[in-house]
N, C-alpha and C. Protein backbone atom coordinates (compact mmCIF):
# COMPACT_ATOMS: atom_id res chain seq x y z
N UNK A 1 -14.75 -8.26 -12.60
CA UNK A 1 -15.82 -9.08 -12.08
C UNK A 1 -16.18 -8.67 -10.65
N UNK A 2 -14.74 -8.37 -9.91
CA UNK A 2 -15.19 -7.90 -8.07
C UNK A 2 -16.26 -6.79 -8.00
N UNK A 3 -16.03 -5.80 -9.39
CA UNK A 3 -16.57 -4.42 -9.14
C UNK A 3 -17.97 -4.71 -9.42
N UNK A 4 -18.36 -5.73 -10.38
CA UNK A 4 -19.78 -5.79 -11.05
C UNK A 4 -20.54 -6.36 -9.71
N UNK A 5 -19.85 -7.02 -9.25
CA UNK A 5 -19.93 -8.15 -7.92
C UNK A 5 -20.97 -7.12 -6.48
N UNK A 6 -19.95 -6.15 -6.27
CA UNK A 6 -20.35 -5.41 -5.15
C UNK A 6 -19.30 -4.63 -4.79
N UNK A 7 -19.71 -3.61 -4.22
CA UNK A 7 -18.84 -2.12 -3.58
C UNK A 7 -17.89 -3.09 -2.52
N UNK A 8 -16.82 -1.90 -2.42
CA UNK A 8 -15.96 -2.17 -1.93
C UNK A 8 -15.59 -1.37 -0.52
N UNK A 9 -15.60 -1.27 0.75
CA UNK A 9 -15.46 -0.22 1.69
C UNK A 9 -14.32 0.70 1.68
N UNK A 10 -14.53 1.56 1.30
CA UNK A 10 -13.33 2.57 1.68
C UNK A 10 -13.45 3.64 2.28
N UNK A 11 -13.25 3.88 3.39
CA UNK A 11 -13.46 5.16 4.75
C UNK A 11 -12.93 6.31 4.15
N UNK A 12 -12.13 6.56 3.25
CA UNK A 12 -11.13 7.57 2.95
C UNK A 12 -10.11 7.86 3.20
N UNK A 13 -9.66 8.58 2.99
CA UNK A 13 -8.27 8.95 3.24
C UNK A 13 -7.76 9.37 4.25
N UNK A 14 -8.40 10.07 5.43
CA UNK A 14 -8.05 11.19 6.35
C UNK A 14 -8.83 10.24 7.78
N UNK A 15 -7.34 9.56 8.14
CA UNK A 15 -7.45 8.88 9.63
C UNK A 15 -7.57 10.16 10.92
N UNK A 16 -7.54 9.15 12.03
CA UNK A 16 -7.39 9.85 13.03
C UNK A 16 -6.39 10.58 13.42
N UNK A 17 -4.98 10.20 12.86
CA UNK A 17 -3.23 10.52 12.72
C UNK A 17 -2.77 11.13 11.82
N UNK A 18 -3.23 10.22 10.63
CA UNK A 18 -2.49 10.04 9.58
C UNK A 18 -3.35 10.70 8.20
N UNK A 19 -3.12 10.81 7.11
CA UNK A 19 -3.95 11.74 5.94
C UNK A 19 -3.19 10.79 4.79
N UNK A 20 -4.01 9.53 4.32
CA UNK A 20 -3.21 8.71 2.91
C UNK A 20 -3.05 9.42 1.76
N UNK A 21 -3.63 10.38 1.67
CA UNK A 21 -3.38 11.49 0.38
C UNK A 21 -2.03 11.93 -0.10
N UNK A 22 -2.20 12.68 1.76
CA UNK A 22 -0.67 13.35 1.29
C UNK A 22 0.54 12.54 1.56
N UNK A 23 0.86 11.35 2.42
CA UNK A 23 1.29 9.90 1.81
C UNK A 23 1.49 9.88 0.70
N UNK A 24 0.52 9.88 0.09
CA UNK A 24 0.29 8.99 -1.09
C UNK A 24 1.53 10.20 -2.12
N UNK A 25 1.08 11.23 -2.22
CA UNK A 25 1.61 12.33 -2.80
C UNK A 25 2.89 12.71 -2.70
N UNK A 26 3.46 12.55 -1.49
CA UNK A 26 4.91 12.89 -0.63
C UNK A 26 5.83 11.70 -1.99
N UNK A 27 5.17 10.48 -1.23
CA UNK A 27 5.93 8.92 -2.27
C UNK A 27 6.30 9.27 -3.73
N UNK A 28 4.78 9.42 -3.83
CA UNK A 28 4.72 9.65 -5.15
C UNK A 28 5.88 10.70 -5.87
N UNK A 29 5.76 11.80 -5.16
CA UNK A 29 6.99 12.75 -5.90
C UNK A 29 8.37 12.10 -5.36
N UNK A 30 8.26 11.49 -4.75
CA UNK A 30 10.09 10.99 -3.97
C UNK A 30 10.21 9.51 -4.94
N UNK A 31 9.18 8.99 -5.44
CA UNK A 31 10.02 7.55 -5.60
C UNK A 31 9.53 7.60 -7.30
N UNK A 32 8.47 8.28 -7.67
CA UNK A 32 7.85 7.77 -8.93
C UNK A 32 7.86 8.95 -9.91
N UNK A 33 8.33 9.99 -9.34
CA UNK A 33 8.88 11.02 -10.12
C UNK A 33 6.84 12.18 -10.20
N UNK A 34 6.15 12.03 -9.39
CA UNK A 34 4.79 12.53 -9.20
C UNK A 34 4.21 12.24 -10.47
N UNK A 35 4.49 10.69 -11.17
CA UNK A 35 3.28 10.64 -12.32
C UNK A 35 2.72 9.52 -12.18
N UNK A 36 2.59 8.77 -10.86
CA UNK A 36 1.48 7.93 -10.58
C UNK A 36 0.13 8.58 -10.40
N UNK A 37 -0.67 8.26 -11.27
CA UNK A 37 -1.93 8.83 -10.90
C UNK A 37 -2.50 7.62 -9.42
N UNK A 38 -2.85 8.60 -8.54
CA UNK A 38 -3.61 8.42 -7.54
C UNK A 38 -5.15 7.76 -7.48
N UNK A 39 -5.01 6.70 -6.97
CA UNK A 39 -5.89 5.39 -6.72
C UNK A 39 -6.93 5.93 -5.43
N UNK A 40 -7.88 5.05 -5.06
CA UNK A 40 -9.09 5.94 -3.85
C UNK A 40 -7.78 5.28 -2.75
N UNK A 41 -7.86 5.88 -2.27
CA UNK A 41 -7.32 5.47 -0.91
C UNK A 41 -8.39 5.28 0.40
N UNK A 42 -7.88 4.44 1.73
CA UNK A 42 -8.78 4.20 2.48
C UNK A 42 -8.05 3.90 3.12
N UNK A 43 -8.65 3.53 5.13
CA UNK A 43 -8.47 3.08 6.07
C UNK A 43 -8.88 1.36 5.83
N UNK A 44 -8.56 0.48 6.46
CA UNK A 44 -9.61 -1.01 7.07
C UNK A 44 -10.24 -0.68 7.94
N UNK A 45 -11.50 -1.38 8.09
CA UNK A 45 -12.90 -0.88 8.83
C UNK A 45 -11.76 -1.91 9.99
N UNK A 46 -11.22 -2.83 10.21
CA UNK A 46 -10.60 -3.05 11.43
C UNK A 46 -9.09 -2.94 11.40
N UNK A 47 -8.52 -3.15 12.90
CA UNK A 47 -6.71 -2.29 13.23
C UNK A 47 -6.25 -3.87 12.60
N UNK A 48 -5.99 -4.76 11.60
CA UNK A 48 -6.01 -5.97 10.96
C UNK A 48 -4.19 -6.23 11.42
N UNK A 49 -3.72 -6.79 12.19
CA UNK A 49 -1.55 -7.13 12.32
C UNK A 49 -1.36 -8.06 11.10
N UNK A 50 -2.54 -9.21 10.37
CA UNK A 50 -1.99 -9.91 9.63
C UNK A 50 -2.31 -9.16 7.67
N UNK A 51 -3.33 -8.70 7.50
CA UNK A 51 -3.70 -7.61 6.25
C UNK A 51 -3.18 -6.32 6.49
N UNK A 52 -1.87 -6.15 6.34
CA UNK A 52 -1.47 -4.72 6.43
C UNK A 52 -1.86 -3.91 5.70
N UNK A 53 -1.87 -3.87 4.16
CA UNK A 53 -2.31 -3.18 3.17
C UNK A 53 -2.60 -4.59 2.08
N UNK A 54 -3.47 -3.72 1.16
CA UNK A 54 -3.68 -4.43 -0.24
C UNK A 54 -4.12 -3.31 -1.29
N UNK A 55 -3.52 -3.46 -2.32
CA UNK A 55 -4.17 -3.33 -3.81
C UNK A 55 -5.03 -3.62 -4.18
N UNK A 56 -6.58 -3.00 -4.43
CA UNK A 56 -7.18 -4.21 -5.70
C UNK A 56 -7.33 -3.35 -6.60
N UNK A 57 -6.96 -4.39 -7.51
CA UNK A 57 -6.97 -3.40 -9.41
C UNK A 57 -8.11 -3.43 -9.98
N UNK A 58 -9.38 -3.86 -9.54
CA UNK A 58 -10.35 -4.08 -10.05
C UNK A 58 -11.42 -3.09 -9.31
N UNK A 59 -10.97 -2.42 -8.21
CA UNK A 59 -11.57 -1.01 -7.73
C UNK A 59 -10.51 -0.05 -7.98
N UNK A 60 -9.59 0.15 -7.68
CA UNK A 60 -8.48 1.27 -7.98
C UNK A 60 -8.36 1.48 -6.73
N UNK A 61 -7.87 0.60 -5.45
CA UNK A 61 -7.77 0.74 -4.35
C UNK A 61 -6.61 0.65 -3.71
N UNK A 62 -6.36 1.34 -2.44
CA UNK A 62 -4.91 0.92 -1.81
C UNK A 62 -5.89 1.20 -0.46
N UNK A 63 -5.99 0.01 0.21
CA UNK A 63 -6.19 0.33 1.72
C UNK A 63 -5.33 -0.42 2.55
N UNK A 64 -4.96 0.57 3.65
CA UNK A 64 -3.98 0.46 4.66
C UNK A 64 -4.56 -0.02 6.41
N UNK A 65 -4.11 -1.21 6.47
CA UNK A 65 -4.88 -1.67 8.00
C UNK A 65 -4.83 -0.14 8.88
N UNK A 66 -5.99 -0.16 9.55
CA UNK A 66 -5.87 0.95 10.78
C UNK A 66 -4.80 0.81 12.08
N UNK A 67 -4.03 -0.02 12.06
CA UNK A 67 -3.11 -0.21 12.93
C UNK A 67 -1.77 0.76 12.66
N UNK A 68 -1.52 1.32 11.42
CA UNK A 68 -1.50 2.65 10.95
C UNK A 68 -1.56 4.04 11.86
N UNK A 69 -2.62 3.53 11.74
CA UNK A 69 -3.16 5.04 12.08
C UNK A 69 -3.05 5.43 13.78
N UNK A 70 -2.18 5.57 14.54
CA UNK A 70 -1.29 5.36 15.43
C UNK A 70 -0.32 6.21 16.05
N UNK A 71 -0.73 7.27 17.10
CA UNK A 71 0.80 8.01 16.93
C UNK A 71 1.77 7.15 17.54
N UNK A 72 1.85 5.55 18.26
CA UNK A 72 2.78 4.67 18.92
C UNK A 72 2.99 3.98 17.98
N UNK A 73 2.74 4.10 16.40
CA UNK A 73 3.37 2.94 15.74
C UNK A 73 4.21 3.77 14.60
N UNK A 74 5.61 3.70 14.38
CA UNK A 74 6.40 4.58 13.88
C UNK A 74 5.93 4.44 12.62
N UNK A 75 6.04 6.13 11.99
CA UNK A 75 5.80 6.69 10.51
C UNK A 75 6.11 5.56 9.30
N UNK A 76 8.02 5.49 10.30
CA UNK A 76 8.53 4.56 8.94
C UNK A 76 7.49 3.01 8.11
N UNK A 77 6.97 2.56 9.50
CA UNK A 77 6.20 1.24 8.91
C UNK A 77 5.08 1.86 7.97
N UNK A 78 4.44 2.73 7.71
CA UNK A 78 3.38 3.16 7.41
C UNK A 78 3.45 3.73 5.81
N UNK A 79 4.86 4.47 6.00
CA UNK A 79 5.49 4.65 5.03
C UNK A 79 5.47 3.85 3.24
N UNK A 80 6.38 2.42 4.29
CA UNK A 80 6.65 1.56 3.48
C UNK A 80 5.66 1.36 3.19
N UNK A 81 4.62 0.03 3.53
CA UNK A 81 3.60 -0.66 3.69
C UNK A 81 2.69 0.94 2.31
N UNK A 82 2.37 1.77 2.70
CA UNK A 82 2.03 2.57 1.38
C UNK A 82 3.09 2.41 -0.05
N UNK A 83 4.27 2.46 0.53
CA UNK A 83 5.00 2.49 -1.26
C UNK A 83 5.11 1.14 -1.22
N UNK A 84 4.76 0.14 -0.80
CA UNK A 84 4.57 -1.63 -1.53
C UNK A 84 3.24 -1.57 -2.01
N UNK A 85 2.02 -1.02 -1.47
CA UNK A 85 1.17 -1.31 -2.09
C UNK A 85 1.26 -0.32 -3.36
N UNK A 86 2.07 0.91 -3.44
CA UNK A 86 2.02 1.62 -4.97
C UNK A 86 2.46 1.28 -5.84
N UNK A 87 3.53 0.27 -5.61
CA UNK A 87 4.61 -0.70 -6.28
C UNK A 87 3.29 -1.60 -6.76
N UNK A 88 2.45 -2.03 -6.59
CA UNK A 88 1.50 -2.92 -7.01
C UNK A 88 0.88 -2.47 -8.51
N UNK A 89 1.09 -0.87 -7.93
CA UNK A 89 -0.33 -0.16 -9.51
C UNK A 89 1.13 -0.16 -10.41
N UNK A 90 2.66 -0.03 -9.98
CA UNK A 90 3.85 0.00 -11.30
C UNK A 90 3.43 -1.05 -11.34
N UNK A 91 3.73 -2.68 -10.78
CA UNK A 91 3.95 -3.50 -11.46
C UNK A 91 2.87 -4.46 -11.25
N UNK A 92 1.72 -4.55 -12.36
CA UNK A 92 0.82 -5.30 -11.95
C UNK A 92 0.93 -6.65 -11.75
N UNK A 93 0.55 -7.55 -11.51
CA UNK A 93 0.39 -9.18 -11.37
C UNK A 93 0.67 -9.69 -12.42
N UNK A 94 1.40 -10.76 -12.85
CA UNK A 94 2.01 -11.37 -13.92
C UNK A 94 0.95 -12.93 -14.26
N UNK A 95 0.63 -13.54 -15.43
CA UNK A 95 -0.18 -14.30 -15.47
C UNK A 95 0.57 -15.13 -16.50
N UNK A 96 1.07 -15.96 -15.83
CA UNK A 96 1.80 -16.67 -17.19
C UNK A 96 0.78 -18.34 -16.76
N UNK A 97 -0.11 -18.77 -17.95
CA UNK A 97 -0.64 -20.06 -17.96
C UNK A 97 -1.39 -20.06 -16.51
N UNK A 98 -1.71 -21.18 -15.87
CA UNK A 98 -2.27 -21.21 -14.33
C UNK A 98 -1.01 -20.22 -13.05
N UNK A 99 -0.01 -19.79 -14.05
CA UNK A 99 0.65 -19.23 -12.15
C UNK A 99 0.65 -17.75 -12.24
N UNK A 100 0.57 -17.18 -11.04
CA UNK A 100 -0.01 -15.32 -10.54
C UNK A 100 1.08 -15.36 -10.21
N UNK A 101 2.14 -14.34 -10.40
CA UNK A 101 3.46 -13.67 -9.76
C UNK A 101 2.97 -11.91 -9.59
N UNK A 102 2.76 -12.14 -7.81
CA UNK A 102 2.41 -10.63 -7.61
C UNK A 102 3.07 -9.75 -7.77
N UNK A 103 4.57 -10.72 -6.67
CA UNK A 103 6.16 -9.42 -6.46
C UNK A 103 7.04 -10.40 -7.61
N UNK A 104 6.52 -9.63 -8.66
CA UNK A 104 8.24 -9.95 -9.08
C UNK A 104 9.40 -9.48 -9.21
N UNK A 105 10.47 -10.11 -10.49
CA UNK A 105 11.67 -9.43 -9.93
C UNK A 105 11.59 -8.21 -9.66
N UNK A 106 11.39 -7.28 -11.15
CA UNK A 106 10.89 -6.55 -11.12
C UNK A 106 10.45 -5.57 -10.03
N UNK A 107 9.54 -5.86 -9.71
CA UNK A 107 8.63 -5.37 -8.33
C UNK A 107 9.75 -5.36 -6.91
N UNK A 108 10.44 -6.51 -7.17
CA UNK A 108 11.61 -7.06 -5.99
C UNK A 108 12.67 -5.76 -5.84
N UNK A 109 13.09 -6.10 -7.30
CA UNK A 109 14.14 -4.80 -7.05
C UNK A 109 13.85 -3.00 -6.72
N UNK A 110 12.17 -3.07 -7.65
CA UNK A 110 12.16 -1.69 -6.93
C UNK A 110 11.74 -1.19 -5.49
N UNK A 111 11.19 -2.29 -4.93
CA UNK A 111 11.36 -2.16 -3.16
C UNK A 111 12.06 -2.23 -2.59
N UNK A 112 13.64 -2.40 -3.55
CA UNK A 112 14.53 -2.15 -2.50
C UNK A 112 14.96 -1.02 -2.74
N UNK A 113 14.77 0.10 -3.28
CA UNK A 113 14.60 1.51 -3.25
C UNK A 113 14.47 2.33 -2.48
N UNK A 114 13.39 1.40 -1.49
CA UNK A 114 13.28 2.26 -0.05
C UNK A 114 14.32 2.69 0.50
N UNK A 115 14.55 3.67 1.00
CA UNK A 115 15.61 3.37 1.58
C UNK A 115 16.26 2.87 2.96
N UNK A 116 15.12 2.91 3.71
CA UNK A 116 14.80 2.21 5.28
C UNK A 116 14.27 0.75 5.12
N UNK A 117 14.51 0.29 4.41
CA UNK A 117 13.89 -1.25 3.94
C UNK A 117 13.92 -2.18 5.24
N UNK A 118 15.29 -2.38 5.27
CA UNK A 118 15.15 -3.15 6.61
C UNK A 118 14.39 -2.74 8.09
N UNK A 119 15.32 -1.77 7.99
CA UNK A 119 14.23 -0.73 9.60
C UNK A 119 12.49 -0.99 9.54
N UNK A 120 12.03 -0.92 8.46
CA UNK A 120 10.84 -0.47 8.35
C UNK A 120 10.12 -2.37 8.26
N UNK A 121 10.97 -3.13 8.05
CA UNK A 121 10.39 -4.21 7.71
C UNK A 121 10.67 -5.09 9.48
N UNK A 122 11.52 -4.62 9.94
CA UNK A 122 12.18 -4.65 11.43
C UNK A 122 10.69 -4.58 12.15
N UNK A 123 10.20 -3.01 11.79
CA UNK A 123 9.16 -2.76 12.97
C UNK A 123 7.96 -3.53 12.44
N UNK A 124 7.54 -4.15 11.32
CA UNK A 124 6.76 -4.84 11.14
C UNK A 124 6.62 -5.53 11.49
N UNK A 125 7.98 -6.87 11.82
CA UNK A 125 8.11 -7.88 12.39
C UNK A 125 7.55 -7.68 13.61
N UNK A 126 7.94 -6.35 14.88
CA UNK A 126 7.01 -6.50 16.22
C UNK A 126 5.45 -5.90 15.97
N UNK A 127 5.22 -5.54 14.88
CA UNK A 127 3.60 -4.82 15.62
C UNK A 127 3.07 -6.23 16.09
């Protein structure tokens, strides 16, 4: 319905720092074995501290706040925040009757895979 609705902004892939492609690609062969097919990727038109990233499944999107894109804000946050939102296209949204379960167990346990989980969730807490 979002897509019939209206376009969606996506700047592309290739920040001022940073390149979500090859992100996207690096993850992809380290956590998913390189057979996630690759979603559009994008910047946020603003540097957003509270929308870090989102999924939407109804464009095939992963965009990553520009606060990112940063050589003072460490790799590791940037990292993660990309393999949670890829964790979104493994495990889609659960719909049981009126309730949405985005992260489930499921989803739970494979973010803890990361292997900097805490560190990376550490520097989130200060941006």
């Amino acid at each position: 319905m979002r897509q019939i609705r209206g376009r969606k902004f996506i700047s592309g892939p290739q920040g001022r720092h940073h390149n979500l492609e090859q992100l996207f690609e690096r993850l992809n062969g380290q956590f998913f074995d390189g057979l996630m097919g690759r979603p559009r990727l994008g910047w946020s038109r603003q540097a957003s501290r509270t929308m870090l990233g989102h999924f939407d499944p109804s464009h095939q999107a992963i965009v990553i706040s520009r606060i990112f894109d940063d050589p003072a804000v460490p790799a590791l946050a940037l990292e993660y925040v990309m393999f949670h939102e890829m964790l979104h296209l493994r495990y889609p949204v659960e719909h049981r009757g009126a309730r949405r379960r985005v992260h489930t167990r499921e989803f739970r346990a494979a973010e803890k895979q990361f292997p900097e989980l805490i560190q990376a969730k550490e520097i989130l807490k200060r941006l």
